[in-house]
Protein backbone atom coordinates (compact mmCIF):
# COMPACT_ATOMS: atom_id res chain seq x y z
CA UNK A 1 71.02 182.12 59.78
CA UNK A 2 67.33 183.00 59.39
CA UNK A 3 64.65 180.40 60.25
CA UNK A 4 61.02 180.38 59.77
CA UNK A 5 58.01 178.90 61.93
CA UNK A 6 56.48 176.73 60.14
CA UNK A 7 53.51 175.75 63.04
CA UNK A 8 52.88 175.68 66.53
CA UNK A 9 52.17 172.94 68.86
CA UNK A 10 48.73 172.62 70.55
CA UNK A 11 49.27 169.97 73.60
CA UNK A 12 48.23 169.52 76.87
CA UNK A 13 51.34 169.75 78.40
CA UNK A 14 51.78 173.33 79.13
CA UNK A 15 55.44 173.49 81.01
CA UNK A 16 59.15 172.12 80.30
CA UNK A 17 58.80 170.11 83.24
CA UNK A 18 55.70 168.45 82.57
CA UNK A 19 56.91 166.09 79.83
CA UNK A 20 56.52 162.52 81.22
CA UNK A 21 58.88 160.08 79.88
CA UNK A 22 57.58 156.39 79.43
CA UNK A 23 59.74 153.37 79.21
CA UNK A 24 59.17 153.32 75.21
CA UNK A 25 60.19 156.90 74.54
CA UNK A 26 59.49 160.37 76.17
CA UNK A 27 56.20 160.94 76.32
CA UNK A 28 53.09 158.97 75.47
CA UNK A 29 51.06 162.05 75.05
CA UNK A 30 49.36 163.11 71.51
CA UNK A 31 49.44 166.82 70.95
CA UNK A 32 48.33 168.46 67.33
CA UNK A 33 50.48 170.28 65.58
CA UNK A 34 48.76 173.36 63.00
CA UNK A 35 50.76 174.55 60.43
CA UNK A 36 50.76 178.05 59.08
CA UNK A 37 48.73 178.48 55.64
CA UNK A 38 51.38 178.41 53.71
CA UNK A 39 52.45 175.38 54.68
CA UNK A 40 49.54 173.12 55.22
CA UNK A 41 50.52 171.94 51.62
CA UNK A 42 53.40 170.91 52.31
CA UNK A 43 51.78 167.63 54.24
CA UNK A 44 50.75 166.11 50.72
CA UNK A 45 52.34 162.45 50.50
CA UNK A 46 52.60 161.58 54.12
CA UNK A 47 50.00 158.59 53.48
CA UNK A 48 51.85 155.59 54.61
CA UNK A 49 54.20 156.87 56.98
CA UNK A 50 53.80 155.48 60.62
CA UNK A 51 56.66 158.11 62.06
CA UNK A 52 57.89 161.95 61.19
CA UNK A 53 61.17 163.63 62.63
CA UNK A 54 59.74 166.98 64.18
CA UNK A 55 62.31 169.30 64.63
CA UNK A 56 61.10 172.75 67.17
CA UNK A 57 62.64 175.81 68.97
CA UNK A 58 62.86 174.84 72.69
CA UNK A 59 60.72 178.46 73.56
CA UNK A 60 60.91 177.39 77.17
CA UNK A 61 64.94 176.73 77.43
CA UNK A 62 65.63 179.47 79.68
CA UNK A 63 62.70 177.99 82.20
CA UNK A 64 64.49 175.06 83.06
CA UNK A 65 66.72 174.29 85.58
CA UNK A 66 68.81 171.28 86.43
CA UNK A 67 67.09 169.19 88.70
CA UNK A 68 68.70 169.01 92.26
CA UNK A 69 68.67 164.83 91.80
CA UNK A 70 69.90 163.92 88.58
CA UNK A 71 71.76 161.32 87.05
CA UNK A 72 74.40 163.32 84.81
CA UNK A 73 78.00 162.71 85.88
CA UNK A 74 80.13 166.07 86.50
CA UNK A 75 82.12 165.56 83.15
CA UNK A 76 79.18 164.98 80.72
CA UNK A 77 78.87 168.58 78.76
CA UNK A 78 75.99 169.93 77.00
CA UNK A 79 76.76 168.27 73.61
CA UNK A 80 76.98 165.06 75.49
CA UNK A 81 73.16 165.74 76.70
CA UNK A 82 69.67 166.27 75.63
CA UNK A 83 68.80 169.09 78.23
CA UNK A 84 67.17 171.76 77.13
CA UNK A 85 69.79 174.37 77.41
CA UNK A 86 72.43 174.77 74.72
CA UNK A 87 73.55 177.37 72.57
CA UNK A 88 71.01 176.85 70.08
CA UNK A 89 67.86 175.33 71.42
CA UNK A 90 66.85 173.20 68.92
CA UNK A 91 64.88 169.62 70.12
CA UNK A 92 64.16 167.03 67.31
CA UNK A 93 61.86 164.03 68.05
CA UNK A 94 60.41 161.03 66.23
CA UNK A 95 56.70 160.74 66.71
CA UNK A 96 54.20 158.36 65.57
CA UNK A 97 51.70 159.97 62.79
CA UNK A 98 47.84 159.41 64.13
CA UNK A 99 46.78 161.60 61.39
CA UNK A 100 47.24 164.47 59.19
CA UNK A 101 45.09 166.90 57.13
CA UNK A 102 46.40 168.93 53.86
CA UNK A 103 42.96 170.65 54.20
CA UNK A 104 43.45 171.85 57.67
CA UNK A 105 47.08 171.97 57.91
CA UNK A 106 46.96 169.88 60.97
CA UNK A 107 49.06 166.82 62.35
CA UNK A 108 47.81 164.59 65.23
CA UNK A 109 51.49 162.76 66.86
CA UNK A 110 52.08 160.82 69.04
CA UNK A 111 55.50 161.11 71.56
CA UNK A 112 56.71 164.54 71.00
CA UNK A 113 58.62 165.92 73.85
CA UNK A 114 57.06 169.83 73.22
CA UNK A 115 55.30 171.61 75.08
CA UNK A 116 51.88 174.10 74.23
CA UNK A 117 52.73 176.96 72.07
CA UNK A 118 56.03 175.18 70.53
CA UNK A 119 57.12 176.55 67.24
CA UNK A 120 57.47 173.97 64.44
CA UNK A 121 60.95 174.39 62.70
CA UNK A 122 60.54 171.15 59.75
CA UNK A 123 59.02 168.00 59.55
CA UNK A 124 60.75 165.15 57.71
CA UNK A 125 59.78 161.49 57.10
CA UNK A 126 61.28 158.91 58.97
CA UNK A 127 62.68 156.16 57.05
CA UNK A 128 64.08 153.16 59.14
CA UNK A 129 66.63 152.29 56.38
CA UNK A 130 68.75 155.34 57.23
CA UNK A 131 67.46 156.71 60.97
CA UNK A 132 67.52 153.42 62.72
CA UNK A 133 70.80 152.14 63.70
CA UNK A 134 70.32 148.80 66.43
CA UNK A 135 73.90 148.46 66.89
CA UNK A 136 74.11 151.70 68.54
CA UNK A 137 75.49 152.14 71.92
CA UNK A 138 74.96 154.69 74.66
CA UNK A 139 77.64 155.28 77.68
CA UNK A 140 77.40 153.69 80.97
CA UNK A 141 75.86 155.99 83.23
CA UNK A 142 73.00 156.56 80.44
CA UNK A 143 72.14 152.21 80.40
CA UNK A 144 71.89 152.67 84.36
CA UNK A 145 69.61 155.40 84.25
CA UNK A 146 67.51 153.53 82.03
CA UNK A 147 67.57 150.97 83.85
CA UNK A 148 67.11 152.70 86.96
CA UNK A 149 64.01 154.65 85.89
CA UNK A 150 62.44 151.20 83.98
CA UNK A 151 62.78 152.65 80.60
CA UNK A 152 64.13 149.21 79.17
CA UNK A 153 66.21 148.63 76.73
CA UNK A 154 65.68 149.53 73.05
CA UNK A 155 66.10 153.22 73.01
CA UNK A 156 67.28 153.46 69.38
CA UNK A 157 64.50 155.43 67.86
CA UNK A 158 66.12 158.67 66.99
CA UNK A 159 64.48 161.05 69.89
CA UNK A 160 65.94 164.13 70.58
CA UNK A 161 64.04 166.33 73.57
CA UNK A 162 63.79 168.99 75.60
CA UNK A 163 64.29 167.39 78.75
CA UNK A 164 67.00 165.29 79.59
């Protein structure tokens, strides 16, 4: 398997710890994302599109560390999880598009859990009609979390992340 950066992420957030989840999603930040030259093409058509599916290299995977206080039970694996640490570190989230520019190969987004410095694996278009599903249902122990940490309910928007 061979894959290419496509961009980096420019974002306040400098650390794998810093992401702050919000009860709509997990992060309210915007961060820019600046595609390499070769790409910056490749942004043509997004007009009209609220939301993109970013998908990034988790750079910072072998930073992070379970948190002393969290809410995992002992026999939810990695596959069952969105922690950072797995054999291939690969996050995926769906962000709201601010803006874009062909011109400058740039993308202004809204919600995506990545941190400074990120590379930018693909970007694809999010189409309601085949990534929303509002019948889907998460275990237990994830609906008390939420509930615990007042993310509300609704959580069916396709994030993936680099925290947990």
């Amino acid at each position: 398997m061979e894959f290419r950066e496509i961009g980096r992420v420019f974002s306040e957030v400098k650390g794998i710890t810093d992401v702050q989840h919000t009860s709509r999603g997990w992060t309210a930040d915007t961060c820019k994302i600046k595609l390499m030259p070769q790409y910056k093409r490749g942004l043509g058509g997004l007009d009209g599109y609220s939301h993109v599916i970013i998908l990034f290299y988790i750079n910072q995977h072998k930073k992070w560390k379970m948190p002393k206080e969290h809410h995992k039970p002992k026999h939810v694996k990695v596959f069952a999880t969105r922690m950072p640490v797995r054999p291939n570190p690969i996050g995926l989230s769906t962000v709201e598009l601010l803006d874009f520019s062909t011109e400058e190969g740039t993308m202004t987004v809204k919600g995506l859990d990545a941190v400074d410095g990120t590379p930018i694996l693909d970007i694809k278009p999010y189409l309601p009609h085949f990534d929303a599903y509002p019948e889907a249902s998460v275990p237990q122990w994830i609906e008390e979390h939420l509930k615990e940490h007042h993310h509300g309910h609704g959580h069916g928007h396709g994030h993936e992340q680099a925290n947990d």
